[in-house]
C-alpha atoms as a PDB file:
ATOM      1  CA  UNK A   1      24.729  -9.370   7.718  1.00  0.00           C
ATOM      2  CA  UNK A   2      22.833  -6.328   8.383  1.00  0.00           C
ATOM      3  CA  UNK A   3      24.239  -3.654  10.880  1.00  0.00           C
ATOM      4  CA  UNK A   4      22.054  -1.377  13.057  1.00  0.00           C
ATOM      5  CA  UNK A   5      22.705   1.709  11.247  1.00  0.00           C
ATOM      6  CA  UNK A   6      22.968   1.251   7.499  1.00  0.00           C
ATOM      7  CA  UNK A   7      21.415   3.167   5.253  1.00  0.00           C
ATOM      8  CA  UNK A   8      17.645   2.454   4.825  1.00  0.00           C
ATOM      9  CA  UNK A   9      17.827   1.340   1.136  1.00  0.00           C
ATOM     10  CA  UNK A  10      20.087  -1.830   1.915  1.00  0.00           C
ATOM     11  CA  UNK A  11      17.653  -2.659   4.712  1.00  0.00           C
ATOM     12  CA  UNK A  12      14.746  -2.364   2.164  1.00  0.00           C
ATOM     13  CA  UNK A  13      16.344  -5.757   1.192  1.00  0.00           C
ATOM     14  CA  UNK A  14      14.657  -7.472   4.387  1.00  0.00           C
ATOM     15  CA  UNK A  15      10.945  -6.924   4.136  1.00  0.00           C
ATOM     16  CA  UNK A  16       8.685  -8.042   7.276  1.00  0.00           C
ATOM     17  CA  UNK A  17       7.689 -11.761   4.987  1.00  0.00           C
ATOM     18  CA  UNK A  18      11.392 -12.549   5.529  1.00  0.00           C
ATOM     19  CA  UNK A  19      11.558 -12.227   9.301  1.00  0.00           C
ATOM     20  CA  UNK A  20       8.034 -13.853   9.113  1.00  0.00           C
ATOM     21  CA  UNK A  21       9.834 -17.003   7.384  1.00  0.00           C
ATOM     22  CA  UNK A  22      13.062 -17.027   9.527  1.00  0.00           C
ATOM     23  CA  UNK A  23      10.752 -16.940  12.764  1.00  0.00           C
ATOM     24  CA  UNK A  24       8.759 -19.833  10.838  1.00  0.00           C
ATOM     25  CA  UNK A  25      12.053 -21.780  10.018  1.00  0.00           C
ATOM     26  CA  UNK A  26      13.130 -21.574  14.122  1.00  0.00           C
ATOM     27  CA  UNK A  27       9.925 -22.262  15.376  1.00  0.00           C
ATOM     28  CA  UNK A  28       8.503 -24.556  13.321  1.00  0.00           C
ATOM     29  CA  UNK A  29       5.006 -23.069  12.634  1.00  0.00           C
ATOM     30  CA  UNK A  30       3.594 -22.785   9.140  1.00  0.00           C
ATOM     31  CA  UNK A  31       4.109 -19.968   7.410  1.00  0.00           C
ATOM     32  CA  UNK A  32       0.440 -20.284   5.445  1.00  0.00           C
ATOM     33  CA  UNK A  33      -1.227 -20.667   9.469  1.00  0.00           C
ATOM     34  CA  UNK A  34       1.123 -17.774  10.797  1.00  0.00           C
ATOM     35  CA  UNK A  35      -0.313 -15.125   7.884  1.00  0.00           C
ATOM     36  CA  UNK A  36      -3.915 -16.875   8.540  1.00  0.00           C
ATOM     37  CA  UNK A  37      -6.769 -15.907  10.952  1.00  0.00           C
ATOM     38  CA  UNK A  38      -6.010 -18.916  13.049  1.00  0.00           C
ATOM     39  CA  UNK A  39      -5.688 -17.445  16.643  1.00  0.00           C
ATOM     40  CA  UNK A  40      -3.237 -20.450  18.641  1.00  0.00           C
ATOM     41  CA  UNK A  41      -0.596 -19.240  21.519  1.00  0.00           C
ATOM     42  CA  UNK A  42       2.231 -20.807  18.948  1.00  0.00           C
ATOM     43  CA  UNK A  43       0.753 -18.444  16.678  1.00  0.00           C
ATOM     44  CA  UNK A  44       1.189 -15.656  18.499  1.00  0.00           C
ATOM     45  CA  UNK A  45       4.225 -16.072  20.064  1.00  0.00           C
ATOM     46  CA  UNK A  46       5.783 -16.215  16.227  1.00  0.00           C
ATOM     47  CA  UNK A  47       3.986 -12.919  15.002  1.00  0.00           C
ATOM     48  CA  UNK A  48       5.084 -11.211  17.993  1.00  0.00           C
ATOM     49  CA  UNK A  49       8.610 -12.066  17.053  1.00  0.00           C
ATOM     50  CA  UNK A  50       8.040 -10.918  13.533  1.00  0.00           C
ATOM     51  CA  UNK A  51       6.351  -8.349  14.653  1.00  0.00           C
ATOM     52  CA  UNK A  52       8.991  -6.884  17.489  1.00  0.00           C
ATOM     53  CA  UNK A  53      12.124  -7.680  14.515  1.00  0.00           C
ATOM     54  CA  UNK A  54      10.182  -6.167  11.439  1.00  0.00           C
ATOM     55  CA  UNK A  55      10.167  -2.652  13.449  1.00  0.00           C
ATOM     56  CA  UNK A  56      13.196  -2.842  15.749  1.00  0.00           C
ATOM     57  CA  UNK A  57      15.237  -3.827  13.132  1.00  0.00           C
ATOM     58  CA  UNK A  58      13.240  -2.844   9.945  1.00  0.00           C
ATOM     59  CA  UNK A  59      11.950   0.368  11.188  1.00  0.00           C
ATOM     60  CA  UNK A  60       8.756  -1.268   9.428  1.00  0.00           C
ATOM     61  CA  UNK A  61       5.115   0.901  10.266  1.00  0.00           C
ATOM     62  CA  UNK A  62       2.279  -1.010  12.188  1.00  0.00           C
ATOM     63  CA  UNK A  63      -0.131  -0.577   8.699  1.00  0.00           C
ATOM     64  CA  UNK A  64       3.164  -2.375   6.782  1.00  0.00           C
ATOM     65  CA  UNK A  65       3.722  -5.021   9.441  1.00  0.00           C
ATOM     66  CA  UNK A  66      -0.263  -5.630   9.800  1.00  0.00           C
ATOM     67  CA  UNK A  67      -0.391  -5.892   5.803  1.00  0.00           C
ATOM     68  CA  UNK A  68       2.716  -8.438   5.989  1.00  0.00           C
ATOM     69  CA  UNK A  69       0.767 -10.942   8.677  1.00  0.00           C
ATOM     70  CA  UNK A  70      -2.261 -11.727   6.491  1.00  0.00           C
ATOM     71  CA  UNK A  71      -3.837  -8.070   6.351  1.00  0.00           C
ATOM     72  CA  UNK A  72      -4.031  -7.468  10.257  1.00  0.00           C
ATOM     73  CA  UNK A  73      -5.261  -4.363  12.022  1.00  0.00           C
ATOM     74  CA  UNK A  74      -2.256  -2.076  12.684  1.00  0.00           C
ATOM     75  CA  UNK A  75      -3.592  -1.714  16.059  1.00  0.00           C
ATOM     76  CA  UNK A  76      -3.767  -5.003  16.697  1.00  0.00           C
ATOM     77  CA  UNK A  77      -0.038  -4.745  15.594  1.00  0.00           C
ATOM     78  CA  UNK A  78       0.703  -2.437  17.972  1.00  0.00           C
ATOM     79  CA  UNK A  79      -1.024  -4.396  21.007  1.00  0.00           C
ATOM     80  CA  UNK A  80       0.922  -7.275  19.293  1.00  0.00           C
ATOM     81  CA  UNK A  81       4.573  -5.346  19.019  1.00  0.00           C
ATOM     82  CA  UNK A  82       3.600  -3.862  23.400  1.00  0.00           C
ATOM     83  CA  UNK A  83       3.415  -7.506  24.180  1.00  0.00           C
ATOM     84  CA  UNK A  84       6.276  -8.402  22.437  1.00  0.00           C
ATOM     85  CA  UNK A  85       8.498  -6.438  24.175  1.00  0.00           C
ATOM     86  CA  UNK A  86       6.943  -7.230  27.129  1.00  0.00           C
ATOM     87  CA  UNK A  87       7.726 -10.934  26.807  1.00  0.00           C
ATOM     88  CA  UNK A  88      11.379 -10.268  25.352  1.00  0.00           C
ATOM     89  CA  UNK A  89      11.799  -8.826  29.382  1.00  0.00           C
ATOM     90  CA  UNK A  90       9.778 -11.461  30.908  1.00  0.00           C
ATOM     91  CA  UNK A  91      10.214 -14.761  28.771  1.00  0.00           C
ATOM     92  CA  UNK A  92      13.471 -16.199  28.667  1.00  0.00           C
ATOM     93  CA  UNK A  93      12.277 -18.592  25.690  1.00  0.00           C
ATOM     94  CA  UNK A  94      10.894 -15.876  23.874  1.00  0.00           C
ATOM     95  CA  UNK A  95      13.799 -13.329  24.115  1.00  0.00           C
ATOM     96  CA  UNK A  96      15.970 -16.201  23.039  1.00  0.00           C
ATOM     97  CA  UNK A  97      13.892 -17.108  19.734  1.00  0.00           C
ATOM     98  CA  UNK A  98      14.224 -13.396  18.896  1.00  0.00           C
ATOM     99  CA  UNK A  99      17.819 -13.866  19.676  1.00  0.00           C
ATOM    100  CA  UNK A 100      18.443 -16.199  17.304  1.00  0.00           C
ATOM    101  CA  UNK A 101      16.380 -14.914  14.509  1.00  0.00           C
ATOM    102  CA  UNK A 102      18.180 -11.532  15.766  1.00  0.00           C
ATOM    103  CA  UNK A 103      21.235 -13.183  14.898  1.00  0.00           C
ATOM    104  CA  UNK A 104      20.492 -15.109  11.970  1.00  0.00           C
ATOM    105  CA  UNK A 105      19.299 -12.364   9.853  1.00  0.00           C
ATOM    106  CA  UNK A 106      21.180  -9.366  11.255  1.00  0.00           C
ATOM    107  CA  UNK A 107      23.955 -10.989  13.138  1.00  0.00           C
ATOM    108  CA  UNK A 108      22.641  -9.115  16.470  1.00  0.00           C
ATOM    109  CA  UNK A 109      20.932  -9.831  18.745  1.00  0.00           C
ATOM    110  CA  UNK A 110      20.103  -7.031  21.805  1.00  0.00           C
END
């Protein structure tokens, strides 16, 4: 379990492919079509969850969260990671799978 505030080289443990697998695991999408150009609302719903974990939790850059989810754009990371927290406001559903992935890895959840 993986505290807030511990020191950046135990963190260095998680990398962004690992959240990307957990959110994978709880949602049931593929991880081969989540890393893919494939553009499907399922889709995106699981790389913004990877995407809002990998830097809330990792501290991770766009470019390093982008290179993670099949070489993407880091600003269409950080469009991705705006609407991400967006949703986790907004969407019940989607704050809860973040929750639980949250909780999972980290054993928090905000």
């Amino acid at each position: 379990m993986i505290e807030h505030d511990v020191p950046p080289t135990m963190v260095s443990a998680f990398t962004t492919r690992i959240i990307a697998r957990a959110v994978c695991e709880e949602t049931g999408v593929d991880f081969d079509l989540m890393i893919s150009p494939a553009r499907h609302q399922s889709l995106f719903r699981a790389r913004a969850a990877t995407t809002w974990l990998a830097r809330e939790r990792l501290h991770r850059s766009f470019p390093v969260i982008g290179a993670a989810l099949g070489r993407r754009d880091h600003s269409s990371i950080m469009h991705q990671f705006a609407r991400a927290s967006e949703l986790r406001q907004r969407d019940v559903e989607f704050r809860a799978l973040v929750d639980r992935v949250d909780a999972k890895l980290f054993g928090t959840a905000q």
